[in-house]
PDB file of N, CA and C in Angstrom:
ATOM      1  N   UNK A   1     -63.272 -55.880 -40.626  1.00  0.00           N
ATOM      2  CA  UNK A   1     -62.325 -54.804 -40.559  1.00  0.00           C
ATOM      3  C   UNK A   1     -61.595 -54.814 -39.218  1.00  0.00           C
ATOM      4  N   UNK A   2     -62.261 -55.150 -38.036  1.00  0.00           N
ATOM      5  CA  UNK A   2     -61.724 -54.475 -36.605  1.00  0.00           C
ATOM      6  C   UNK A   2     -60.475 -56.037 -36.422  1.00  0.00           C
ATOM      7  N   UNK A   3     -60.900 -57.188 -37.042  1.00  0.00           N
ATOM      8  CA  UNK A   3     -60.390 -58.216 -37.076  1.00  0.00           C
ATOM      9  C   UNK A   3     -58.646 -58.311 -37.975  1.00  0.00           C
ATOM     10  N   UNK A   4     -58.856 -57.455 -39.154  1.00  0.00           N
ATOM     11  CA  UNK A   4     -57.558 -57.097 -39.579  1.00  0.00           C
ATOM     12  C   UNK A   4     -57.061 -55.775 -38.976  1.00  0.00           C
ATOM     13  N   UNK A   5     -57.298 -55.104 -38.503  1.00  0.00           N
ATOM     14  CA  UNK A   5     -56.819 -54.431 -37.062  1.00  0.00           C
ATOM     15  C   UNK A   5     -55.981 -54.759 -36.563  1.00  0.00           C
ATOM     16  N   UNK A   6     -56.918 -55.848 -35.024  1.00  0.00           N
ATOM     17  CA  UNK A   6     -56.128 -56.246 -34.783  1.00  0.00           C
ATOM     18  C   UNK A   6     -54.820 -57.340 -34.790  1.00  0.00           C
ATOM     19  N   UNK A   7     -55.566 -58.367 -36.191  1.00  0.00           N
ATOM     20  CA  UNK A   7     -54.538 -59.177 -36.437  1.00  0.00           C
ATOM     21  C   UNK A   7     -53.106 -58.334 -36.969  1.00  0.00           C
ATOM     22  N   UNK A   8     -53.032 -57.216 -37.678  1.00  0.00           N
ATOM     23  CA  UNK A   8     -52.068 -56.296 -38.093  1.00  0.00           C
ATOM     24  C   UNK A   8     -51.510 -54.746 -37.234  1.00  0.00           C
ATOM     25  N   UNK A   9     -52.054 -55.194 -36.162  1.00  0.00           N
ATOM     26  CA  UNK A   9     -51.564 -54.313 -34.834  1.00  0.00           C
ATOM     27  C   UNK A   9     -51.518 -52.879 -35.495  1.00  0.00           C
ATOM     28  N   UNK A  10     -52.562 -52.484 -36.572  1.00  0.00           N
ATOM     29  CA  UNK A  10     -52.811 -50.894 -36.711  1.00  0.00           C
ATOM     30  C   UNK A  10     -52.789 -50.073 -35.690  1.00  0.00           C
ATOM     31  N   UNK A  11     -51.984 -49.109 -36.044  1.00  0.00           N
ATOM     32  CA  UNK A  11     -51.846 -47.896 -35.382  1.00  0.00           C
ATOM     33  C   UNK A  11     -52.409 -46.922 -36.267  1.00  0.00           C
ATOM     34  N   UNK A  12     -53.344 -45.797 -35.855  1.00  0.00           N
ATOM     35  CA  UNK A  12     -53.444 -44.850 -37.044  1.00  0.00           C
ATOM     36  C   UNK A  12     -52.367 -43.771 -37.236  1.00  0.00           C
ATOM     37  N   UNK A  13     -51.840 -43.531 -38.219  1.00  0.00           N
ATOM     38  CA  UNK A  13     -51.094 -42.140 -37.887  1.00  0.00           C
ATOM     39  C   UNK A  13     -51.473 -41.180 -38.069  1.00  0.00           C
ATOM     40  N   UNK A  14     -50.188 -40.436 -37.305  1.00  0.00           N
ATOM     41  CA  UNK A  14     -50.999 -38.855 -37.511  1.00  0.00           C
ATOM     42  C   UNK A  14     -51.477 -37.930 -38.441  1.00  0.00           C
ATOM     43  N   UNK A  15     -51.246 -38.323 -39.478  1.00  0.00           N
ATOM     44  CA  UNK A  15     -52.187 -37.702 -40.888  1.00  0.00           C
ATOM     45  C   UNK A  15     -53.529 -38.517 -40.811  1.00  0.00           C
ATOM     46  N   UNK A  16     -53.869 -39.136 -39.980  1.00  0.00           N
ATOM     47  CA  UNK A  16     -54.861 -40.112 -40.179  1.00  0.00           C
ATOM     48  C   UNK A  16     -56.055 -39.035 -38.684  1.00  0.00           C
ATOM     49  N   UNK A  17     -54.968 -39.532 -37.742  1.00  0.00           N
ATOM     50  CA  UNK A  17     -55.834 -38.488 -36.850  1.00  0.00           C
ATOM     51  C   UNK A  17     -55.908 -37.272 -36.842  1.00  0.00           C
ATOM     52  N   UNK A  18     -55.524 -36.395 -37.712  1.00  0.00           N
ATOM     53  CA  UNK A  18     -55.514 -35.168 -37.816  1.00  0.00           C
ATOM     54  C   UNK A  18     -56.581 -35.260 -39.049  1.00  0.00           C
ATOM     55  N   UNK A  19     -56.883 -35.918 -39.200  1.00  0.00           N
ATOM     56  CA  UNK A  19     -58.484 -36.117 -40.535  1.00  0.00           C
ATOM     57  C   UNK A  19     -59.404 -36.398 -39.463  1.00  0.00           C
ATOM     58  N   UNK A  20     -59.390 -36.900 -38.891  1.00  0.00           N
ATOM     59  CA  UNK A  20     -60.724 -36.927 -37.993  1.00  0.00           C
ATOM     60  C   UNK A  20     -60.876 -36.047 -36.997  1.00  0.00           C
ATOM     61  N   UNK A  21     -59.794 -35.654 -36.438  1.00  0.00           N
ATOM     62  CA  UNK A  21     -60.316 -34.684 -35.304  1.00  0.00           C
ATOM     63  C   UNK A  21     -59.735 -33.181 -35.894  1.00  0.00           C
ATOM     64  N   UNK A  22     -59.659 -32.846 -37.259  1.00  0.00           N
ATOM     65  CA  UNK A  22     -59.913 -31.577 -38.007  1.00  0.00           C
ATOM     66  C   UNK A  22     -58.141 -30.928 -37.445  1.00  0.00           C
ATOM     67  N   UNK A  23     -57.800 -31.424 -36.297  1.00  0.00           N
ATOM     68  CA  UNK A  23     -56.131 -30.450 -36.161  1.00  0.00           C
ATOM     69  C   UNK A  23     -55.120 -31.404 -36.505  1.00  0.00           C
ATOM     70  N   UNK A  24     -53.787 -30.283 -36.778  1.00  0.00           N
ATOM     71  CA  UNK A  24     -52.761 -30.734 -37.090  1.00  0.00           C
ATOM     72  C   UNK A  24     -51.920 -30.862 -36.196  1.00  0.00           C
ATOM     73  N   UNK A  25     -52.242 -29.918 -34.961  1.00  0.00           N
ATOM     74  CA  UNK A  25     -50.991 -30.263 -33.689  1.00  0.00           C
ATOM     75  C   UNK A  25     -49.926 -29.519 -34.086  1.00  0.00           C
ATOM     76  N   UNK A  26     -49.729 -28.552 -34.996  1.00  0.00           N
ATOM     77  CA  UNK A  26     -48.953 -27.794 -35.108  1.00  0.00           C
ATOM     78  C   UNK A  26     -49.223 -26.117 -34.800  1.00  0.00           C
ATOM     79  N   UNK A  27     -48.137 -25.042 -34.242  1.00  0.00           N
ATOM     80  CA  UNK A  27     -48.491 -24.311 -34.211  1.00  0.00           C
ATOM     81  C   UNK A  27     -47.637 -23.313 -35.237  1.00  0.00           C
ATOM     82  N   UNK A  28     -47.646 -22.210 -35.959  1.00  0.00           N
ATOM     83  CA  UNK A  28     -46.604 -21.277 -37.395  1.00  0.00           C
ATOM     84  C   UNK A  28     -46.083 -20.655 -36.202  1.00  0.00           C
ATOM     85  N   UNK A  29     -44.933 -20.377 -36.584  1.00  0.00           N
ATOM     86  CA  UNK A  29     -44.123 -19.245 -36.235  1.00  0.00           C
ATOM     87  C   UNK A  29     -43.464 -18.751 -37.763  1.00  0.00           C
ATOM     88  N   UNK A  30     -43.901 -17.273 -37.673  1.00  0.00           N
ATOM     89  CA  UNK A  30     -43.626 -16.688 -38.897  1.00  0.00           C
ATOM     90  C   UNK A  30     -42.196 -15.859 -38.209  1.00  0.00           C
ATOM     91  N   UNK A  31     -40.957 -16.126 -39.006  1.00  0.00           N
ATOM     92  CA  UNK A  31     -40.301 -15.255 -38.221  1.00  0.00           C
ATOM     93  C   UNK A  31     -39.903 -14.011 -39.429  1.00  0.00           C
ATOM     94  N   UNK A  32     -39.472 -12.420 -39.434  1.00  0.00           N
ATOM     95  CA  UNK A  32     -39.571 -11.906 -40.102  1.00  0.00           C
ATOM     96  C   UNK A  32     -38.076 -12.018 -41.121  1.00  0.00           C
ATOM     97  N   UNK A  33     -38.512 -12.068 -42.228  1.00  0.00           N
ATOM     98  CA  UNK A  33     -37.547 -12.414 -43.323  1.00  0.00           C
ATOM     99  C   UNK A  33     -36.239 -11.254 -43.591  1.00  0.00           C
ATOM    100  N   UNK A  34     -36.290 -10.255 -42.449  1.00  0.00           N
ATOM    101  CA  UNK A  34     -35.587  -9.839 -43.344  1.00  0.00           C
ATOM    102  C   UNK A  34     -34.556  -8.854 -41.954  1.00  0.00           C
ATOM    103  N   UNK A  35     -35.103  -9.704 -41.090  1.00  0.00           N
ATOM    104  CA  UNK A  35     -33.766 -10.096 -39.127  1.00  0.00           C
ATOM    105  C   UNK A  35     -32.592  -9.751 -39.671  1.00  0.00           C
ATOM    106  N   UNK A  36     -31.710  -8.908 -39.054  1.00  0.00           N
ATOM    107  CA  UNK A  36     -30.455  -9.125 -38.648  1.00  0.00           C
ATOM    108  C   UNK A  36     -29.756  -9.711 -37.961  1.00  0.00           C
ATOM    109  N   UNK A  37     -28.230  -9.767 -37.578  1.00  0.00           N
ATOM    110  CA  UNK A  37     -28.283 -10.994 -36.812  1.00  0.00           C
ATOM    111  C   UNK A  37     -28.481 -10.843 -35.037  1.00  0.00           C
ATOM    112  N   UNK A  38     -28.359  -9.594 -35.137  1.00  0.00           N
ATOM    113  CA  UNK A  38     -29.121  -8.816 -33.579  1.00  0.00           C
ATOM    114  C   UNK A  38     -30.207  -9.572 -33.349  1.00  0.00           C
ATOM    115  N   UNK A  39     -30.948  -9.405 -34.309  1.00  0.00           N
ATOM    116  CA  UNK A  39     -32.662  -9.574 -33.762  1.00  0.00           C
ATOM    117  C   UNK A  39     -32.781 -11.061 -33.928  1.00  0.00           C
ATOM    118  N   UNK A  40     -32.189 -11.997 -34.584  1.00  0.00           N
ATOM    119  CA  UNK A  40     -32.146 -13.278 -34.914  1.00  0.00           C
ATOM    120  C   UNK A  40     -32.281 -13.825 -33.404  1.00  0.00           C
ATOM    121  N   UNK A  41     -31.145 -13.096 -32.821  1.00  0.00           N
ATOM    122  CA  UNK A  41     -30.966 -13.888 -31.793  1.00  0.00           C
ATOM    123  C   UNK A  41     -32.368 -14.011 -30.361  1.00  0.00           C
ATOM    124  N   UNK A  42     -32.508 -12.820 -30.493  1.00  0.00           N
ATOM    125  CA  UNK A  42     -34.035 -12.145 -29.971  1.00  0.00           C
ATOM    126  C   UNK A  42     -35.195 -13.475 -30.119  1.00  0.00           C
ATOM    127  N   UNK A  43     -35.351 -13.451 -32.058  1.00  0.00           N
ATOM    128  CA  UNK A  43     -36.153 -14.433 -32.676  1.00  0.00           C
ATOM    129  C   UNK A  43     -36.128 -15.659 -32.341  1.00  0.00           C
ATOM    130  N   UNK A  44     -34.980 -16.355 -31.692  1.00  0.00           N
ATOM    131  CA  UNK A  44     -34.506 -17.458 -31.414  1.00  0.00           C
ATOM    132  C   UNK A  44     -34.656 -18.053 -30.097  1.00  0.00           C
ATOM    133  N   UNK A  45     -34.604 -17.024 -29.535  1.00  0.00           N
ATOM    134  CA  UNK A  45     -34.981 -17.072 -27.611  1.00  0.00           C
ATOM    135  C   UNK A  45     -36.308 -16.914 -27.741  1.00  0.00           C
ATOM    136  N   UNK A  46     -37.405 -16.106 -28.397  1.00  0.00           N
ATOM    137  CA  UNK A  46     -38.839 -16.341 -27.887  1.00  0.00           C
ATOM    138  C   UNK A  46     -39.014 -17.635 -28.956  1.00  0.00           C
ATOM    139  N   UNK A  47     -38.592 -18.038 -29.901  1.00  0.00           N
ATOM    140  CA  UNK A  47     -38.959 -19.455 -30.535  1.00  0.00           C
ATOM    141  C   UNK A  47     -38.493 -20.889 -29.863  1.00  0.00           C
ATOM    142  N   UNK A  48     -37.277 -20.649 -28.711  1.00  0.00           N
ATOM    143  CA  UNK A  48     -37.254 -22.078 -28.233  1.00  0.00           C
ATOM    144  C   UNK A  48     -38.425 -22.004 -26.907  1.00  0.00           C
ATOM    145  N   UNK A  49     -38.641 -20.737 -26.403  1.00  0.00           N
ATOM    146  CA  UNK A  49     -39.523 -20.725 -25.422  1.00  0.00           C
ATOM    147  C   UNK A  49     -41.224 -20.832 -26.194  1.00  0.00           C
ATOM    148  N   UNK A  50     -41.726 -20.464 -27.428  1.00  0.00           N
ATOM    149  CA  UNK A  50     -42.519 -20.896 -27.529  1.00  0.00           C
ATOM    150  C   UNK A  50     -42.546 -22.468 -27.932  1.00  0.00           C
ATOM    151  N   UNK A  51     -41.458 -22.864 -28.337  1.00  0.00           N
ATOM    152  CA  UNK A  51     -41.643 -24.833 -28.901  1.00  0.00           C
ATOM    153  C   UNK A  51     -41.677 -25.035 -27.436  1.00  0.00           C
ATOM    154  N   UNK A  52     -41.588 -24.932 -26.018  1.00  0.00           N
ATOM    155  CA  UNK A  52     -41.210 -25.215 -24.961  1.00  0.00           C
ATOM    156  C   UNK A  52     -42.243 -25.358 -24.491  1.00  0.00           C
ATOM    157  N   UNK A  53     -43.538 -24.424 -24.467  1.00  0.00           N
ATOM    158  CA  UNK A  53     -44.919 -24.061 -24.126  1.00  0.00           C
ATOM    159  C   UNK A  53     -45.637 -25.552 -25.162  1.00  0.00           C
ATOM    160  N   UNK A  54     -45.329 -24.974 -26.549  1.00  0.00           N
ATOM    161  CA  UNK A  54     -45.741 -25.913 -27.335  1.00  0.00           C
ATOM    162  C   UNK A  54     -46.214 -27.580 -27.364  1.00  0.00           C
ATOM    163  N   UNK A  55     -44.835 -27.449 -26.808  1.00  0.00           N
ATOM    164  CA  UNK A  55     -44.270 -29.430 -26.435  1.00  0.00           C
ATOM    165  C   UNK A  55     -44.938 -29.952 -25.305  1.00  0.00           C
ATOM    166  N   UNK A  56     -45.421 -29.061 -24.616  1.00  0.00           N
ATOM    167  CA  UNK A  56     -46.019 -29.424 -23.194  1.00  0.00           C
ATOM    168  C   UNK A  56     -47.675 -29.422 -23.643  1.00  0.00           C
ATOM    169  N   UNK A  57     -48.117 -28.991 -24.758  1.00  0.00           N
ATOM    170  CA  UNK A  57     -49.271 -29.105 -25.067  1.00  0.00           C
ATOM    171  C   UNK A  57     -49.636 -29.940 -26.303  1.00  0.00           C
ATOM    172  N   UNK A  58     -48.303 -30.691 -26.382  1.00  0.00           N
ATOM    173  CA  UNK A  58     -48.104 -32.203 -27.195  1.00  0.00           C
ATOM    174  C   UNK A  58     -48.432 -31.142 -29.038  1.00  0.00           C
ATOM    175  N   UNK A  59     -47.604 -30.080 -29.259  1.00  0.00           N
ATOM    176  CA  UNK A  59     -48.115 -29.352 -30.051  1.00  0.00           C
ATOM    177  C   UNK A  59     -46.374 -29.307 -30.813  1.00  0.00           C
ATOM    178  N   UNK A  60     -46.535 -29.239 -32.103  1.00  0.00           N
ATOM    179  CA  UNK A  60     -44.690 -29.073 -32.818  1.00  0.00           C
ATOM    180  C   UNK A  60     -45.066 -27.648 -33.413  1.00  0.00           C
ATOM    181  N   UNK A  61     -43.787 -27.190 -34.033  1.00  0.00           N
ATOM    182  CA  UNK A  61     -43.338 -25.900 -34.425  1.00  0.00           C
ATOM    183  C   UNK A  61     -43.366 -26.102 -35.780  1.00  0.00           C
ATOM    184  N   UNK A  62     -44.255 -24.844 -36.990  1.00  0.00           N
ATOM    185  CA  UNK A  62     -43.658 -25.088 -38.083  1.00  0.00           C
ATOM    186  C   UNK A  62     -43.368 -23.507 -38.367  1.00  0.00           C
ATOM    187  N   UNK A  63     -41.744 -23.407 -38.997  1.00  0.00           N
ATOM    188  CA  UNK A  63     -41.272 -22.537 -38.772  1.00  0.00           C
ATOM    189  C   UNK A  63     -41.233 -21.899 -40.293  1.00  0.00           C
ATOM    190  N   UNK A  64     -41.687 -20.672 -40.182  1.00  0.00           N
ATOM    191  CA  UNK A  64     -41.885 -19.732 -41.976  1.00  0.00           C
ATOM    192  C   UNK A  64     -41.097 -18.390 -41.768  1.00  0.00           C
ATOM    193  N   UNK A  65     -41.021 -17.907 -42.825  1.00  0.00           N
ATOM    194  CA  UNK A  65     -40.454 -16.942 -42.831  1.00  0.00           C
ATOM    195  C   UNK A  65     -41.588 -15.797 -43.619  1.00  0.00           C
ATOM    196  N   UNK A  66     -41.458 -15.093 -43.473  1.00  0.00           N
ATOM    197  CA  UNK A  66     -42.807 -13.577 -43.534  1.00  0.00           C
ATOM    198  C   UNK A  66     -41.708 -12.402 -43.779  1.00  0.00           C
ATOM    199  N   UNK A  67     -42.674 -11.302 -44.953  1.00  0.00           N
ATOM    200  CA  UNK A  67     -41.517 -10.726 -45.338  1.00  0.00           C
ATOM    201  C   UNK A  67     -42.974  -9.195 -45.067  1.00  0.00           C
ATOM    202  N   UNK A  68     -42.258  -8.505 -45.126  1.00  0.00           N
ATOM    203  CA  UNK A  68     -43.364  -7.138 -45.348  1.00  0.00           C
ATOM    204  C   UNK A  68     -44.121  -7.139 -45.998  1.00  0.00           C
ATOM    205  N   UNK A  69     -43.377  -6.981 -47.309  1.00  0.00           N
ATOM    206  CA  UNK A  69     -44.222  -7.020 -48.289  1.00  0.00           C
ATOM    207  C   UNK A  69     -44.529  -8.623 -48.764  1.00  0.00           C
ATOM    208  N   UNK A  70     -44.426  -9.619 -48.526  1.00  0.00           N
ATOM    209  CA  UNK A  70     -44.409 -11.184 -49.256  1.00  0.00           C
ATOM    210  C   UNK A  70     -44.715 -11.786 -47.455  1.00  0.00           C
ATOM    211  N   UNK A  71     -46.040 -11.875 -47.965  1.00  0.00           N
ATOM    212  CA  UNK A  71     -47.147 -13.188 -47.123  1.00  0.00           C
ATOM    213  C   UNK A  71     -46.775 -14.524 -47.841  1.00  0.00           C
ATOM    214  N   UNK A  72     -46.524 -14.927 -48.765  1.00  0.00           N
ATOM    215  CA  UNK A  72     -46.890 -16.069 -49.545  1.00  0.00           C
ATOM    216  C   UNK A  72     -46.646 -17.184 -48.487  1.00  0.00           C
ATOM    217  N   UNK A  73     -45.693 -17.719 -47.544  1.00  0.00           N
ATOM    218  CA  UNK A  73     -44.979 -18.419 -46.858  1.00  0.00           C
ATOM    219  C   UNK A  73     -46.275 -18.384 -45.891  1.00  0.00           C
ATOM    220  N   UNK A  74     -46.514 -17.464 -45.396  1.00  0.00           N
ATOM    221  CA  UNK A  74     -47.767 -17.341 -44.495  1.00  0.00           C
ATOM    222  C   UNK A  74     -49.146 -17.846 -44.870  1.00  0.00           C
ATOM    223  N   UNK A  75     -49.325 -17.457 -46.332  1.00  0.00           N
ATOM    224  CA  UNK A  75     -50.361 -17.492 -47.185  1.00  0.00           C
ATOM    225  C   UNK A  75     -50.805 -19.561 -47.369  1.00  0.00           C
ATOM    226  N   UNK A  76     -49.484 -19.528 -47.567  1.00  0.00           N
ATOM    227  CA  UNK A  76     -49.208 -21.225 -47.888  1.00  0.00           C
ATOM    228  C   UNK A  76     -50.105 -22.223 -46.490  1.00  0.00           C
ATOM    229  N   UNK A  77     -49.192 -21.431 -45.232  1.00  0.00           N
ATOM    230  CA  UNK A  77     -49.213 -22.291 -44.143  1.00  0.00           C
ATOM    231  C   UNK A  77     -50.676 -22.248 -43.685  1.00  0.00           C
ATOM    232  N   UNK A  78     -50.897 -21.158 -43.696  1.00  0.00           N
ATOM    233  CA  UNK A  78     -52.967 -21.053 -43.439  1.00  0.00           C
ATOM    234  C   UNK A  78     -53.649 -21.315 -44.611  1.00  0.00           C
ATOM    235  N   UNK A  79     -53.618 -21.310 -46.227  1.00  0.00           N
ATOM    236  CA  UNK A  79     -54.075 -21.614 -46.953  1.00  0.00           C
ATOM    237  C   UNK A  79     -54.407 -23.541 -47.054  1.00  0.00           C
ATOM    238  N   UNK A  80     -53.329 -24.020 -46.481  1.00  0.00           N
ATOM    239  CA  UNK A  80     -53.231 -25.338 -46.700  1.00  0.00           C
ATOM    240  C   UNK A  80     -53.571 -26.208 -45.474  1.00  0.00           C
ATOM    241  N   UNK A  81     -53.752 -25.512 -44.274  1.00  0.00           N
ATOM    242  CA  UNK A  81     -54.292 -25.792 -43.120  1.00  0.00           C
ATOM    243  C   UNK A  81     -53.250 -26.561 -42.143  1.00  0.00           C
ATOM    244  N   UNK A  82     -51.646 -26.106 -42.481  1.00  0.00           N
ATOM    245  CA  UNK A  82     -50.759 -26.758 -41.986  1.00  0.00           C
ATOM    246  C   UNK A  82     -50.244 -26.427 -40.228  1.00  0.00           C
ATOM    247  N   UNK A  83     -51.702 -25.373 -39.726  1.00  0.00           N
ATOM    248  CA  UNK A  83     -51.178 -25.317 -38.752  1.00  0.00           C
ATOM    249  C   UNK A  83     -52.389 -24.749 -37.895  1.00  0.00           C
ATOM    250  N   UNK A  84     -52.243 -25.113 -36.669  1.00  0.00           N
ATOM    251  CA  UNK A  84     -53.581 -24.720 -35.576  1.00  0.00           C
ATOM    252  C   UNK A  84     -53.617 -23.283 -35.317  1.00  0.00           C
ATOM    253  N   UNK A  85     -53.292 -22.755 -35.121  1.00  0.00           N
ATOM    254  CA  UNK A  85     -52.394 -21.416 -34.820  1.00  0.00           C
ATOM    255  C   UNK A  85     -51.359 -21.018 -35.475  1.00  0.00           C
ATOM    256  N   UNK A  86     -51.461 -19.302 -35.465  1.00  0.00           N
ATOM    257  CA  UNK A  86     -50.315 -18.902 -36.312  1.00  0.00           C
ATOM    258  C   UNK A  86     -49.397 -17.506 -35.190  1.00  0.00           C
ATOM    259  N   UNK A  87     -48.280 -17.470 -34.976  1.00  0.00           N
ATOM    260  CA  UNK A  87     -47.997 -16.650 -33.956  1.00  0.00           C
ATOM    261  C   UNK A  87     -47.210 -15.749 -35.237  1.00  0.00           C
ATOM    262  N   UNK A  88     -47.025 -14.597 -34.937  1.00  0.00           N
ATOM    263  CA  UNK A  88     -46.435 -13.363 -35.822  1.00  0.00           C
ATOM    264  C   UNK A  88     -44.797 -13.303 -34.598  1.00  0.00           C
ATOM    265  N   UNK A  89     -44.229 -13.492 -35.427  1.00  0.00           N
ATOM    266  CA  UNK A  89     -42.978 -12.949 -34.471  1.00  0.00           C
ATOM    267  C   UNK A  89     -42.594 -11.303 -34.726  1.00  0.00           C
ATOM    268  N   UNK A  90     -42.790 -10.909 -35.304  1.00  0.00           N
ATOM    269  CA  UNK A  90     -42.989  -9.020 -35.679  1.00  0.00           C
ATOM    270  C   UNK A  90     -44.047  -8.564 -36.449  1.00  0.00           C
ATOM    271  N   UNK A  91     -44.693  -7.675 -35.839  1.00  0.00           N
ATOM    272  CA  UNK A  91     -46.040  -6.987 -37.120  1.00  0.00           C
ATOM    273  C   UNK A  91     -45.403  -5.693 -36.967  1.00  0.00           C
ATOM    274  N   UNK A  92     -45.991  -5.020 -37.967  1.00  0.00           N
ATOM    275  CA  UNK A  92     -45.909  -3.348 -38.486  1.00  0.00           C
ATOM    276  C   UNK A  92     -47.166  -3.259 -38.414  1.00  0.00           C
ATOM    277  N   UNK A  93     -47.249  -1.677 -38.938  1.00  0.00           N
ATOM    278  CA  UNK A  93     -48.717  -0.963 -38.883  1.00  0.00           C
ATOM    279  C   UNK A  93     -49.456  -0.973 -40.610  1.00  0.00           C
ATOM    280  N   UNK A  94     -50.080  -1.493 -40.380  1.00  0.00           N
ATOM    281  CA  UNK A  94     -50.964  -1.836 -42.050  1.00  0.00           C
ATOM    282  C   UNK A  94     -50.060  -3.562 -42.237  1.00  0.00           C
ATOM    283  N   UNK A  95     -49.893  -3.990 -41.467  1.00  0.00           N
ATOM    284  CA  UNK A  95     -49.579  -5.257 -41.475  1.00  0.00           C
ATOM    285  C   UNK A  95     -50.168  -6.241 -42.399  1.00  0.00           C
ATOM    286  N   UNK A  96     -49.531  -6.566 -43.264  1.00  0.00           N
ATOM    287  CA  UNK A  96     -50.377  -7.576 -45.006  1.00  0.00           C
ATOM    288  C   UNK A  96     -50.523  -9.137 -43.678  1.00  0.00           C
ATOM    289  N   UNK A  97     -49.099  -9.716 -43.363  1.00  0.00           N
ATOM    290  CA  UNK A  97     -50.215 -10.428 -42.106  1.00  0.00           C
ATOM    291  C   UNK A  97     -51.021 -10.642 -41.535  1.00  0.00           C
ATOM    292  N   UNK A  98     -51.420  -9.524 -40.726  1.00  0.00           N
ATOM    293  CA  UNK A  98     -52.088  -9.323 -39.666  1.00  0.00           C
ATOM    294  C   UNK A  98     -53.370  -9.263 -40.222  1.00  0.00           C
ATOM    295  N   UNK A  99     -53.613  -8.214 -41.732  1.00  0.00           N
ATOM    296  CA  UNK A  99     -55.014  -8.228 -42.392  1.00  0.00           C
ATOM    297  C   UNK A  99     -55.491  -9.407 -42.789  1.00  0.00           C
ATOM    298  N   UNK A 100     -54.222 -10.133 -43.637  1.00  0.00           N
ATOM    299  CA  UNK A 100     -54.616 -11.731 -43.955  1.00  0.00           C
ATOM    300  C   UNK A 100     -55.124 -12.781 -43.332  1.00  0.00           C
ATOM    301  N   UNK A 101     -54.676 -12.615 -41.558  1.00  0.00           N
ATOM    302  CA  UNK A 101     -54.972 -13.552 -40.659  1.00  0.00           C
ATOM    303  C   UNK A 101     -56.318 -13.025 -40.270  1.00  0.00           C
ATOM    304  N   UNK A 102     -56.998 -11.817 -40.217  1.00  0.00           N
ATOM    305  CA  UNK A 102     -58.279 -11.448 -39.879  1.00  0.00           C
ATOM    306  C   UNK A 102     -58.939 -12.154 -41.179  1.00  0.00           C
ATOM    307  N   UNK A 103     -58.406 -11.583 -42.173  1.00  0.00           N
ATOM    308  CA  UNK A 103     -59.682 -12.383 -43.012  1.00  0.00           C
ATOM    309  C   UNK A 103     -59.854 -13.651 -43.092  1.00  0.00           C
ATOM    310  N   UNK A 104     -58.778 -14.021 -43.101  1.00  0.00           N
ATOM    311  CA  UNK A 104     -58.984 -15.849 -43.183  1.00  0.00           C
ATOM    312  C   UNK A 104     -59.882 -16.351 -41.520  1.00  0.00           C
ATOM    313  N   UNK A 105     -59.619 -15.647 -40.659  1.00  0.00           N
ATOM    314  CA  UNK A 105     -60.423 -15.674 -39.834  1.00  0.00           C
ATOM    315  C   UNK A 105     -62.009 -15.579 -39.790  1.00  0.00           C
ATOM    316  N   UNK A 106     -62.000 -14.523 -40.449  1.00  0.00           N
ATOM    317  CA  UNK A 106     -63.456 -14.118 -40.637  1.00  0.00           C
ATOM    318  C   UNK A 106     -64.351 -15.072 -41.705  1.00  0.00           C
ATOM    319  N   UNK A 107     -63.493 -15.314 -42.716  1.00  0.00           N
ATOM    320  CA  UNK A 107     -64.079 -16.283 -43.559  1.00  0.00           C
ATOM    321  C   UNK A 107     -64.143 -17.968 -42.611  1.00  0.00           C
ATOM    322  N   UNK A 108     -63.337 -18.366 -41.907  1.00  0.00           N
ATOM    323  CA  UNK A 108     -63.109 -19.645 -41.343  1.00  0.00           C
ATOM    324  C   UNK A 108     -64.717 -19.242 -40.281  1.00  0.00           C
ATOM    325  N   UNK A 109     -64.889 -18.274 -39.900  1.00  0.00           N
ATOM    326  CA  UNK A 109     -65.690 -18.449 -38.507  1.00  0.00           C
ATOM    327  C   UNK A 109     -67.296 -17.996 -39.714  1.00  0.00           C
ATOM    328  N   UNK A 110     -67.150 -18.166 -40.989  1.00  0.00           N
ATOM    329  CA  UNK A 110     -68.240 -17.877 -41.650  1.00  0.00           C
ATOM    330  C   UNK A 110     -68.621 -19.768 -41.795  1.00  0.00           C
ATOM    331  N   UNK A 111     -67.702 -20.150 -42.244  1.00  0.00           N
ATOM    332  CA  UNK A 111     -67.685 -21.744 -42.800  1.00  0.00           C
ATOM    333  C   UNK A 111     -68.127 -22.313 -41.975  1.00  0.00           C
ATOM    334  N   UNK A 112     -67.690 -22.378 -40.623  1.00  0.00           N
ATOM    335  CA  UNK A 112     -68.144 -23.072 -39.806  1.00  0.00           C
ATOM    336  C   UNK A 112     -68.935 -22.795 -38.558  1.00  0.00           C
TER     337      UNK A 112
END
């Protein structure tokens, strides 16, 4: 094996190392679905400053949209493990987010 390696100058990629060392190197930004174009702009200045933080911790942006009532987009990105972290760009009070990310929390820190 290590011999066709290196005769075929393998590189693993990153779906490859993100199976072995369990992360994806990505971090969610949920931004809220339903911005004006006031607040867009708001949304847009703390999202190039978080890819900015991000990039320096060799980390990419995957960008969702989150609605009040409609997690699914959210639901998807932590359901499917597409991301290390999940940042909320707006919560409310009784937040379907915010409850979702505790539980999936609570269940993740049960699993492992």
């Amino acid at each position: 094996m290590f011999e066709y390696i290196e005769k075929h100058n393998y590189m693993p990629g990153i779906y490859s190392n993100g199976l072995i060392s369990n992360r994806t190197r990505n971090i969610g930004w949920v931004i809220p679905g339903d911005c004006d174009i006031v607040e867009m702009a708001f949304f847009l200045h703390c999202m190039m400053g978080l890819l900015e933080v991000a990039e320096t911790f060799g980390y990419n942006l995957v960008v969702t949209i989150g609605g009040q009532n409609d997690i699914s987009h959210l639901e998807n990105l932590a359901n499917n493990r597409k991301a290390d972290g999940i940042v909320l760009a707006r919560t409310n009070v009784d937040d379907l987010a915010i409850n979702f990310l505790k539980l999936q929390l609570a269940v993740t820190t049960l699993i492992t």
